[in-house]
PDB file of N, CA and C in Angstrom:
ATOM      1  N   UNK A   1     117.162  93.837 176.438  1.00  0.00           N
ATOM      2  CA  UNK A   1     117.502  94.136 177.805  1.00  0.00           C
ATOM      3  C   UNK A   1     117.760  92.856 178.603  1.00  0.00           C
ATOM      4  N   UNK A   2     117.009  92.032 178.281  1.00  0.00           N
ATOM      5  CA  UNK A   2     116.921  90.245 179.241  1.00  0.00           C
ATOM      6  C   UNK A   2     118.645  90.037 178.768  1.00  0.00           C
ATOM      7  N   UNK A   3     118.583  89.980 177.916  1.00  0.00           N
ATOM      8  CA  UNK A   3     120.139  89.313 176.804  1.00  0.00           C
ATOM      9  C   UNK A   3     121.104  89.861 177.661  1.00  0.00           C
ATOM     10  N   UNK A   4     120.713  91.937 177.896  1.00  0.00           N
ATOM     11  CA  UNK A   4     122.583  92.218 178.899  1.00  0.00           C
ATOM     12  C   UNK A   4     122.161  91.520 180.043  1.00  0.00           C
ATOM     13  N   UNK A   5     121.234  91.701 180.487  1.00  0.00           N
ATOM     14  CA  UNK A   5     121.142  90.905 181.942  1.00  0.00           C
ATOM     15  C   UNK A   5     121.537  89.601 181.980  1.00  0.00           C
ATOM     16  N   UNK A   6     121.080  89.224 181.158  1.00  0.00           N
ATOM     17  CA  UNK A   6     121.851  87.670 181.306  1.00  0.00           C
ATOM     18  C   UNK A   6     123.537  87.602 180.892  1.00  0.00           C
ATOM     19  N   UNK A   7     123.594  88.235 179.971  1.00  0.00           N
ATOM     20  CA  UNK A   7     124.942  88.538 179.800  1.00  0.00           C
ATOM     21  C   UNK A   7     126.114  88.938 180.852  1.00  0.00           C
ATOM     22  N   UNK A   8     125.766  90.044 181.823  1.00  0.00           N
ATOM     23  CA  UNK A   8     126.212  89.928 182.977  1.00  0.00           C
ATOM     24  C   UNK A   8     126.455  89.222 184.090  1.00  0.00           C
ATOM     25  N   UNK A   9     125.016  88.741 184.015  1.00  0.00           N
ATOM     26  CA  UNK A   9     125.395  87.541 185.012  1.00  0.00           C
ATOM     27  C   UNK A   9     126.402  86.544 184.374  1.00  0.00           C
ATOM     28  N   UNK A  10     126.102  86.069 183.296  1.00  0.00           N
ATOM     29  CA  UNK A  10     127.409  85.076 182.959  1.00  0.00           C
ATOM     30  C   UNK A  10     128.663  85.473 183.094  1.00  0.00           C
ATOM     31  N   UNK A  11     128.964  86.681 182.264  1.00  0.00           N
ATOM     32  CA  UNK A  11     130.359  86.856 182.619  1.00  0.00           C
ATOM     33  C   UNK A  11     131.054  86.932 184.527  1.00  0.00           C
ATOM     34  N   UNK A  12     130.079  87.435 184.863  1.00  0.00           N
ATOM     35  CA  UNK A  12     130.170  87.444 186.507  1.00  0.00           C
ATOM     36  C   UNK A  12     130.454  86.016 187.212  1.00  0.00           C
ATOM     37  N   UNK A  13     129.812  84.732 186.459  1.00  0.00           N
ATOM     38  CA  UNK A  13     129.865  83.526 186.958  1.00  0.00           C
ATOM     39  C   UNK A  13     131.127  82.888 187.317  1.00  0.00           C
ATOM     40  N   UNK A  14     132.061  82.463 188.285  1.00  0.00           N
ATOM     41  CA  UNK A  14     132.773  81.949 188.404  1.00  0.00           C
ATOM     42  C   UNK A  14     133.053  80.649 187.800  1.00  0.00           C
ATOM     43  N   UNK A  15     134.287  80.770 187.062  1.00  0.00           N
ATOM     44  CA  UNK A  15     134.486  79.161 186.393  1.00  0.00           C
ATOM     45  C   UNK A  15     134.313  78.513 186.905  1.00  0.00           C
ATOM     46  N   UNK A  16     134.619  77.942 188.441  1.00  0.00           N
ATOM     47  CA  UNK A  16     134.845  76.909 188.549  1.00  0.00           C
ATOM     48  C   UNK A  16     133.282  75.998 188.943  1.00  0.00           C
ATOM     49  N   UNK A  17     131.930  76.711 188.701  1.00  0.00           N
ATOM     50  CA  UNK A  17     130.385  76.399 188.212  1.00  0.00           C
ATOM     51  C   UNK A  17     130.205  75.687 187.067  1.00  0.00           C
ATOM     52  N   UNK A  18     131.445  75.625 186.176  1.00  0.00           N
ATOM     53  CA  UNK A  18     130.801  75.183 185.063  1.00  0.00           C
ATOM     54  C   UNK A  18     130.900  73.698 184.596  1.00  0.00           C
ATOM     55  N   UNK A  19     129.637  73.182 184.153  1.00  0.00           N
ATOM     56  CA  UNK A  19     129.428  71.640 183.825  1.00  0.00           C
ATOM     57  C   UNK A  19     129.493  71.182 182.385  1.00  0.00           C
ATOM     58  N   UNK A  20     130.426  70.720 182.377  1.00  0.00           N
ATOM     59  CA  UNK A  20     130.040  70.461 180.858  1.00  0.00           C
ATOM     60  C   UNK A  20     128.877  70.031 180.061  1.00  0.00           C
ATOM     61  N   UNK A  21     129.171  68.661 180.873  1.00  0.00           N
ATOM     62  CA  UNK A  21     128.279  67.483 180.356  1.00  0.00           C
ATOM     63  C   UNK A  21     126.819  68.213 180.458  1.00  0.00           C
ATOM     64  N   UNK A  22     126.586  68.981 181.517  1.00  0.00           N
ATOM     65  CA  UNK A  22     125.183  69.800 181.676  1.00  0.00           C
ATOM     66  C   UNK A  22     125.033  70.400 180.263  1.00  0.00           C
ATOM     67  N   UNK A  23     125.751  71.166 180.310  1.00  0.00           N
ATOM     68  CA  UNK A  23     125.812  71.986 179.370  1.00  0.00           C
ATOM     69  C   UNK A  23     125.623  71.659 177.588  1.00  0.00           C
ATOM     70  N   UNK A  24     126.834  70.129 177.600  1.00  0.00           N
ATOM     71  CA  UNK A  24     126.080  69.548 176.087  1.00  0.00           C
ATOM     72  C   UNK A  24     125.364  69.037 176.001  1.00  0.00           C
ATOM     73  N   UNK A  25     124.129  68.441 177.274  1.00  0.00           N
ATOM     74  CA  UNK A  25     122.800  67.758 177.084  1.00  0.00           C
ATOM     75  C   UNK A  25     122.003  69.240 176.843  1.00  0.00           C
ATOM     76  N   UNK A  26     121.918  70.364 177.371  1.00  0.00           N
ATOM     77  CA  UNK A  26     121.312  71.706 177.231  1.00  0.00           C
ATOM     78  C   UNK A  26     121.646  72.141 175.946  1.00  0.00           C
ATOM     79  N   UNK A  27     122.899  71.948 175.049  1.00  0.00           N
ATOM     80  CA  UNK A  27     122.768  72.214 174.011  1.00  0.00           C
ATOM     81  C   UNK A  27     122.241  71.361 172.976  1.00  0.00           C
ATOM     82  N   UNK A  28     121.932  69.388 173.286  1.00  0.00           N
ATOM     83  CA  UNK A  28     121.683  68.941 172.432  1.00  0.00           C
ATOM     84  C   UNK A  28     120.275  69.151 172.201  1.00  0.00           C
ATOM     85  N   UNK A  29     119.210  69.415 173.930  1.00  0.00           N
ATOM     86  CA  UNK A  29     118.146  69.658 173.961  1.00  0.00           C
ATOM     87  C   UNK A  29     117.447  70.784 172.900  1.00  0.00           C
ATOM     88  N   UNK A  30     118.316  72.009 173.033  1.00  0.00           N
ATOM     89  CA  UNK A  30     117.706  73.319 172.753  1.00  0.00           C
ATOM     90  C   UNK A  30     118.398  73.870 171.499  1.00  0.00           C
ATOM     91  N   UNK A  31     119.789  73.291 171.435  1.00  0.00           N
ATOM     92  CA  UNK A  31     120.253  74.384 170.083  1.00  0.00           C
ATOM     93  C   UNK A  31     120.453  73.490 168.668  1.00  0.00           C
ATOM     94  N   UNK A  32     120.344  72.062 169.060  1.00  0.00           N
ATOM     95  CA  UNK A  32     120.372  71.601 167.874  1.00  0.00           C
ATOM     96  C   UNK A  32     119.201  71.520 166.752  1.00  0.00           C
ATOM     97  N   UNK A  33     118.209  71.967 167.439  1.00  0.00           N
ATOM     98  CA  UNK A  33     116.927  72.312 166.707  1.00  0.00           C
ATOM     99  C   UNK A  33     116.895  73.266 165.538  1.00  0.00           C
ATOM    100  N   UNK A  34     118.190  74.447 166.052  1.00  0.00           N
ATOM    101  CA  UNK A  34     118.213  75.130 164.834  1.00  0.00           C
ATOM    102  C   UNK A  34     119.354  75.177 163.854  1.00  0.00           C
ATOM    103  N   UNK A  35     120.523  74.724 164.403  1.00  0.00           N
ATOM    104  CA  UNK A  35     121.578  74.312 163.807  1.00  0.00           C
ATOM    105  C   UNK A  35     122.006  73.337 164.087  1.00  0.00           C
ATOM    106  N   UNK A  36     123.453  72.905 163.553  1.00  0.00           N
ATOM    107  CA  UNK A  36     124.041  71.403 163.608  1.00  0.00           C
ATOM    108  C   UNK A  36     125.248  71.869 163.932  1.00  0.00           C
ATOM    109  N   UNK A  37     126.209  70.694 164.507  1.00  0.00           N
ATOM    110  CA  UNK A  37     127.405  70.851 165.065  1.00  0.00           C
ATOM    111  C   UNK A  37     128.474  71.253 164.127  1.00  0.00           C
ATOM    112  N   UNK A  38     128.555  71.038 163.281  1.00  0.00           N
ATOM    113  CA  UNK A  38     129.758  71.281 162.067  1.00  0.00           C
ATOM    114  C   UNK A  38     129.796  72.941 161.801  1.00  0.00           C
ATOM    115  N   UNK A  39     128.654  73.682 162.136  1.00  0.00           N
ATOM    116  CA  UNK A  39     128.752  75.102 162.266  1.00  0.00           C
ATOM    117  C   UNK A  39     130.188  75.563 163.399  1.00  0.00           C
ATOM    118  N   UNK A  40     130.269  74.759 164.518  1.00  0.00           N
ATOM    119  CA  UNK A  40     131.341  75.375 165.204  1.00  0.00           C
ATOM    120  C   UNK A  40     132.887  74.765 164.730  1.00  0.00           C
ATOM    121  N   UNK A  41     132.890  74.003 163.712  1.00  0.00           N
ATOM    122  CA  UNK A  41     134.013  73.344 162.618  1.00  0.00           C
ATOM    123  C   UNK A  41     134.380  73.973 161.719  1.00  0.00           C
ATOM    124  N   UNK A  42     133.589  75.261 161.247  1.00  0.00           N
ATOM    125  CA  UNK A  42     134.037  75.894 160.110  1.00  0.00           C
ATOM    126  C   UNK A  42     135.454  76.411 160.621  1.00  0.00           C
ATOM    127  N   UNK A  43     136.009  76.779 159.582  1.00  0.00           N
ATOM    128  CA  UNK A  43     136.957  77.262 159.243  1.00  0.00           C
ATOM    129  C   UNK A  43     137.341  78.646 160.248  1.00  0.00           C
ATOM    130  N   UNK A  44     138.321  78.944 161.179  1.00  0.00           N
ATOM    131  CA  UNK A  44     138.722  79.689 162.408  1.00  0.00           C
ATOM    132  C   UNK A  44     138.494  80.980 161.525  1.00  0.00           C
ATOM    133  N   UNK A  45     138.983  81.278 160.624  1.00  0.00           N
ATOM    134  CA  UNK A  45     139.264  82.490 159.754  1.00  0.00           C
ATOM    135  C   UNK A  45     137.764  83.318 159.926  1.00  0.00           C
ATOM    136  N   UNK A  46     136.537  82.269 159.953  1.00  0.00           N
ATOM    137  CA  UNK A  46     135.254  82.824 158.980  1.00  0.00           C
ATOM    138  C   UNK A  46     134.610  82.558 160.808  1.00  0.00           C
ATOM    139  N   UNK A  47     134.993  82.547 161.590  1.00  0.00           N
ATOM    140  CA  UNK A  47     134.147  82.312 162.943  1.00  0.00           C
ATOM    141  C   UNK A  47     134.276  83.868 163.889  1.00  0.00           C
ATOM    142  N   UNK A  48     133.422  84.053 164.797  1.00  0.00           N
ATOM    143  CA  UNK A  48     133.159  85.170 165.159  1.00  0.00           C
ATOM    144  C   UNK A  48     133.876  85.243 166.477  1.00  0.00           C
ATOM    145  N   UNK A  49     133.944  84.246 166.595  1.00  0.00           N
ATOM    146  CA  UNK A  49     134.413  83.593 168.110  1.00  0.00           C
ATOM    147  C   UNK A  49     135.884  83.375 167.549  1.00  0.00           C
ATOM    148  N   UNK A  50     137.087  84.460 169.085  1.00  0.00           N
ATOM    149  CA  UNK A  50     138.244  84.054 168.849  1.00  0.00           C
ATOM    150  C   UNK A  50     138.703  83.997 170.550  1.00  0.00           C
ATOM    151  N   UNK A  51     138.114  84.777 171.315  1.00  0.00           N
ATOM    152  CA  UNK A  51     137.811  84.135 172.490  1.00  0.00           C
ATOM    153  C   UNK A  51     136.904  83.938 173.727  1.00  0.00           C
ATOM    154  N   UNK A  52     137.516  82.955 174.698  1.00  0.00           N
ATOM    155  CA  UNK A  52     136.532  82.869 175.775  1.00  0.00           C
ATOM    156  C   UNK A  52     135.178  83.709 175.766  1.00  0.00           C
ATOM    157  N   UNK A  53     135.398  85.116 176.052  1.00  0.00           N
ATOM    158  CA  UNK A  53     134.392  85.888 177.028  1.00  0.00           C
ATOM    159  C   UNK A  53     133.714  85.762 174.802  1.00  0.00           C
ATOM    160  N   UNK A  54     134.369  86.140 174.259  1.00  0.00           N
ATOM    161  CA  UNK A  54     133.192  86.358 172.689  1.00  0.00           C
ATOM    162  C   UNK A  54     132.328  85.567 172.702  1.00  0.00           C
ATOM    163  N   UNK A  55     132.950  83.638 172.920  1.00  0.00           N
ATOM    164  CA  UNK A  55     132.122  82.708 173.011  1.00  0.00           C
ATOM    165  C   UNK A  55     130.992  82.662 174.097  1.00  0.00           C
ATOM    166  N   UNK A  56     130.681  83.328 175.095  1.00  0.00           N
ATOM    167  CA  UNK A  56     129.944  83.447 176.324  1.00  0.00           C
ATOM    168  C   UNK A  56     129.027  84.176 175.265  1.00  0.00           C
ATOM    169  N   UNK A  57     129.244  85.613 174.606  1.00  0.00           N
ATOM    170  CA  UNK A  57     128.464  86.576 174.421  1.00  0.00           C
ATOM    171  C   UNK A  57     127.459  85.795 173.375  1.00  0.00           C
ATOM    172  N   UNK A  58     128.435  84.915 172.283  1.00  0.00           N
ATOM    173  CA  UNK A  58     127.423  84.433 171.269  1.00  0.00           C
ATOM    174  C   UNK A  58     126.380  83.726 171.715  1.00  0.00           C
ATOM    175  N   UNK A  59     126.994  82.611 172.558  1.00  0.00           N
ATOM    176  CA  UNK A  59     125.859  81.740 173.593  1.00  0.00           C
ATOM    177  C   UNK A  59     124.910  82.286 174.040  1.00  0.00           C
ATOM    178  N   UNK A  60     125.190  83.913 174.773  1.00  0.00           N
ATOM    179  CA  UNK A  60     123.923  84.790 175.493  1.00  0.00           C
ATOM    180  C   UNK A  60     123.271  85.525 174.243  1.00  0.00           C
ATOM    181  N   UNK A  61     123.295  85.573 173.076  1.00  0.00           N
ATOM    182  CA  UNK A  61     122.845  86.617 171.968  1.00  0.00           C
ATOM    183  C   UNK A  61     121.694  85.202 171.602  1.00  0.00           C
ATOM    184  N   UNK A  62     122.517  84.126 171.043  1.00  0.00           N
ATOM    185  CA  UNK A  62     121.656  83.229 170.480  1.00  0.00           C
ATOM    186  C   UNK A  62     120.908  82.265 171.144  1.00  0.00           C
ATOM    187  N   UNK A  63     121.130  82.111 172.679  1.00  0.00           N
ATOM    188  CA  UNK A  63     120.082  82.207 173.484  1.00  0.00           C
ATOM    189  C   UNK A  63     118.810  83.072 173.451  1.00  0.00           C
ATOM    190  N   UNK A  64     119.151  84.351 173.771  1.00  0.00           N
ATOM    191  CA  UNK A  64     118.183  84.864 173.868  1.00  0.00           C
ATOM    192  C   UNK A  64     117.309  84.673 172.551  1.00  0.00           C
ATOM    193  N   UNK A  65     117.613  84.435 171.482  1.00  0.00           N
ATOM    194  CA  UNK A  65     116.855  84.736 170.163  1.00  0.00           C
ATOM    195  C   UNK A  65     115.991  83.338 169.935  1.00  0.00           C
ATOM    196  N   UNK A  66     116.176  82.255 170.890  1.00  0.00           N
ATOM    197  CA  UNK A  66     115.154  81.219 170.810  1.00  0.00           C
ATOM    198  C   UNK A  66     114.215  81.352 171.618  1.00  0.00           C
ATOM    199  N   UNK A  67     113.827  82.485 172.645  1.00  0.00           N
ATOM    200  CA  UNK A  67     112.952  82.528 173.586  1.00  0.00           C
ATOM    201  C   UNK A  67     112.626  81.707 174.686  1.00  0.00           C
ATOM    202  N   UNK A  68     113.801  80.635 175.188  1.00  0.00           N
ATOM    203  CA  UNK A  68     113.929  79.699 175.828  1.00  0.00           C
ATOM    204  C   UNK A  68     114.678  80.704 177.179  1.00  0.00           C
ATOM    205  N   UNK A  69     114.123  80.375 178.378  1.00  0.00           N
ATOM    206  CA  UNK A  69     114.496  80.656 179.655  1.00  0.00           C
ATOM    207  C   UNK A  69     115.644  80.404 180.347  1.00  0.00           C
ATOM    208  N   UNK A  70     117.091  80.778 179.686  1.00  0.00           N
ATOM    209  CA  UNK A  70     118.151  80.062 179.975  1.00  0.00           C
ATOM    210  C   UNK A  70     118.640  80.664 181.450  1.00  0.00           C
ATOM    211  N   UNK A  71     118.975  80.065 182.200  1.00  0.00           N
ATOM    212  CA  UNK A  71     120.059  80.861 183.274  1.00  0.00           C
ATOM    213  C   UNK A  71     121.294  80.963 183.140  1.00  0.00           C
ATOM    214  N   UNK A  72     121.882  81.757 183.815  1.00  0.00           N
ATOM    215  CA  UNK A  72     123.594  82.380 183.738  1.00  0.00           C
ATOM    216  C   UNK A  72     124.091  81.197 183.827  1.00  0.00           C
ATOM    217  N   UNK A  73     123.575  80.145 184.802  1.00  0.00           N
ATOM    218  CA  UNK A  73     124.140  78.965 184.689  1.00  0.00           C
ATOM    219  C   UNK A  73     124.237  78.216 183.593  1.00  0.00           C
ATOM    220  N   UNK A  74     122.700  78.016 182.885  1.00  0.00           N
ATOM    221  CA  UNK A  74     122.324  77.415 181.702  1.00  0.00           C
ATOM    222  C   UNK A  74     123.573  77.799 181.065  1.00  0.00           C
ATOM    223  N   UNK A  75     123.831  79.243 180.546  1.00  0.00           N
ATOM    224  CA  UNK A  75     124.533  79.940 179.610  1.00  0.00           C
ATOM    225  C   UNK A  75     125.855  79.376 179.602  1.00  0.00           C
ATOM    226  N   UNK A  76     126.494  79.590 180.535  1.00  0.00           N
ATOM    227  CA  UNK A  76     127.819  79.394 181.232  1.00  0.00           C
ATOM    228  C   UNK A  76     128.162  77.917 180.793  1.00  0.00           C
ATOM    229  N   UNK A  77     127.200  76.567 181.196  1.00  0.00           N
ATOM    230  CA  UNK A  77     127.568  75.441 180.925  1.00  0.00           C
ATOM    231  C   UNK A  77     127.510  75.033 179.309  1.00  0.00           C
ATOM    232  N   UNK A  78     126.786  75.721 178.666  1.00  0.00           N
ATOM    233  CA  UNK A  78     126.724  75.627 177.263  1.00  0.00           C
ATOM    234  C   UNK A  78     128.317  76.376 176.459  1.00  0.00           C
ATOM    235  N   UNK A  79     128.425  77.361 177.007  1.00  0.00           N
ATOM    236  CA  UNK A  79     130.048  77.879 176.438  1.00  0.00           C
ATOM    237  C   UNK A  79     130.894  76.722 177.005  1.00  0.00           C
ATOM    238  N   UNK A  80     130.385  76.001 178.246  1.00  0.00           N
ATOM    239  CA  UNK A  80     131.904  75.417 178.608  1.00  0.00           C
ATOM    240  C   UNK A  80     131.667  74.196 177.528  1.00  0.00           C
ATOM    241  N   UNK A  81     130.867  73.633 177.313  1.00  0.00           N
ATOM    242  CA  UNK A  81     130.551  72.413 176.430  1.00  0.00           C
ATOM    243  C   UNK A  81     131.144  72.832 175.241  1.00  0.00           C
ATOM    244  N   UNK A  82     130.768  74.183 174.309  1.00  0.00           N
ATOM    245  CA  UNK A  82     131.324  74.207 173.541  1.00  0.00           C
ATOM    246  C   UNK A  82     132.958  74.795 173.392  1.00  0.00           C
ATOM    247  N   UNK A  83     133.099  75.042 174.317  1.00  0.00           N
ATOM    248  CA  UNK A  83     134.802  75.705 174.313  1.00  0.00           C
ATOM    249  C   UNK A  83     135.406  74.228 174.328  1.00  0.00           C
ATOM    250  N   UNK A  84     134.812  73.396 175.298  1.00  0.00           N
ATOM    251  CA  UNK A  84     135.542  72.054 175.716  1.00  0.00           C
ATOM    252  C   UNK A  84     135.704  70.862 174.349  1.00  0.00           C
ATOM    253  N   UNK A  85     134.940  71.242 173.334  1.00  0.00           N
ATOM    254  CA  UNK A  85     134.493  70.177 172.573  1.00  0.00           C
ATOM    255  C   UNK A  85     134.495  70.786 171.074  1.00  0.00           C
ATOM    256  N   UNK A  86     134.826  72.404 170.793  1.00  0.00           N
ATOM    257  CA  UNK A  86     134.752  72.776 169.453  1.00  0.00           C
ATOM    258  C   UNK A  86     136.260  73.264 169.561  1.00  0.00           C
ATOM    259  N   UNK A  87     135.763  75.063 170.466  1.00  0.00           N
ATOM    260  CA  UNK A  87     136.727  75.960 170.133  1.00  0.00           C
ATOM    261  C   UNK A  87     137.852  75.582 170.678  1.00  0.00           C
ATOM    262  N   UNK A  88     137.861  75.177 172.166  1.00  0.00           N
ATOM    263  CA  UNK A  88     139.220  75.093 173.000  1.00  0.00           C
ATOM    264  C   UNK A  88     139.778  76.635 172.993  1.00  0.00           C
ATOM    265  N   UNK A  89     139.802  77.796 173.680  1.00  0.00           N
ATOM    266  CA  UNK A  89     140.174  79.067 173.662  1.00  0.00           C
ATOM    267  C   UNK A  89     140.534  78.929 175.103  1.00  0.00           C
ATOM    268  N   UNK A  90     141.475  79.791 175.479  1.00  0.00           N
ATOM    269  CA  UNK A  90     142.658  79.762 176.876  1.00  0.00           C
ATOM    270  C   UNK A  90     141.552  80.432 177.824  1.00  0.00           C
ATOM    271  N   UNK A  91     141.020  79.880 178.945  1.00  0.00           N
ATOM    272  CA  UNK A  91     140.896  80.796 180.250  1.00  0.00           C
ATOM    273  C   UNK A  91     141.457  81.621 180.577  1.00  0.00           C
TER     274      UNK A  91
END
């Protein structure tokens, strides 16, 4: 239930909130603990993520599953870090 809630709020967030640089110190803090960067390098074919709003949802799913207190903001700046720096997918 926390996950749609947060989920909503992100998608609700207006772009023009979003920080990158926030966002890849928040991901180096919190998500590199369980994975490594070359996960968002695999191969486009085998990725779940093909756009924008998917990449928001994965961010809010695998957020929630570390039990870490993220905000819509948190959320939001972590997709922009990684859209800005892996996927690149069109606004």
């Amino acid at each position: 239930m926390r996950s749609a809630i947060a989920l909503a709020l992100l998608l609700a967030t207006p772009a023009w909130t979003q920080d990158e640089q926030r966002g890849r110190t928040l991901y180096e803090l919190h998500c590199l603990a369980c994975h490594y960067e070359r996960v968002h390098k695999r191969d486009p074919s085998r990725s779940l993520v093909r756009t924008l709003t998917q990449l928001r949802i994965e961010v809010a799913q695998r957020a929630a599953q570390t039990g870490q207190r993220f905000t819509a903001e948190d959320l939001e700046d972590i997709a922009e870090y990684l859209n800005r720096s892996h996927y690149r997918l069109e606004k």
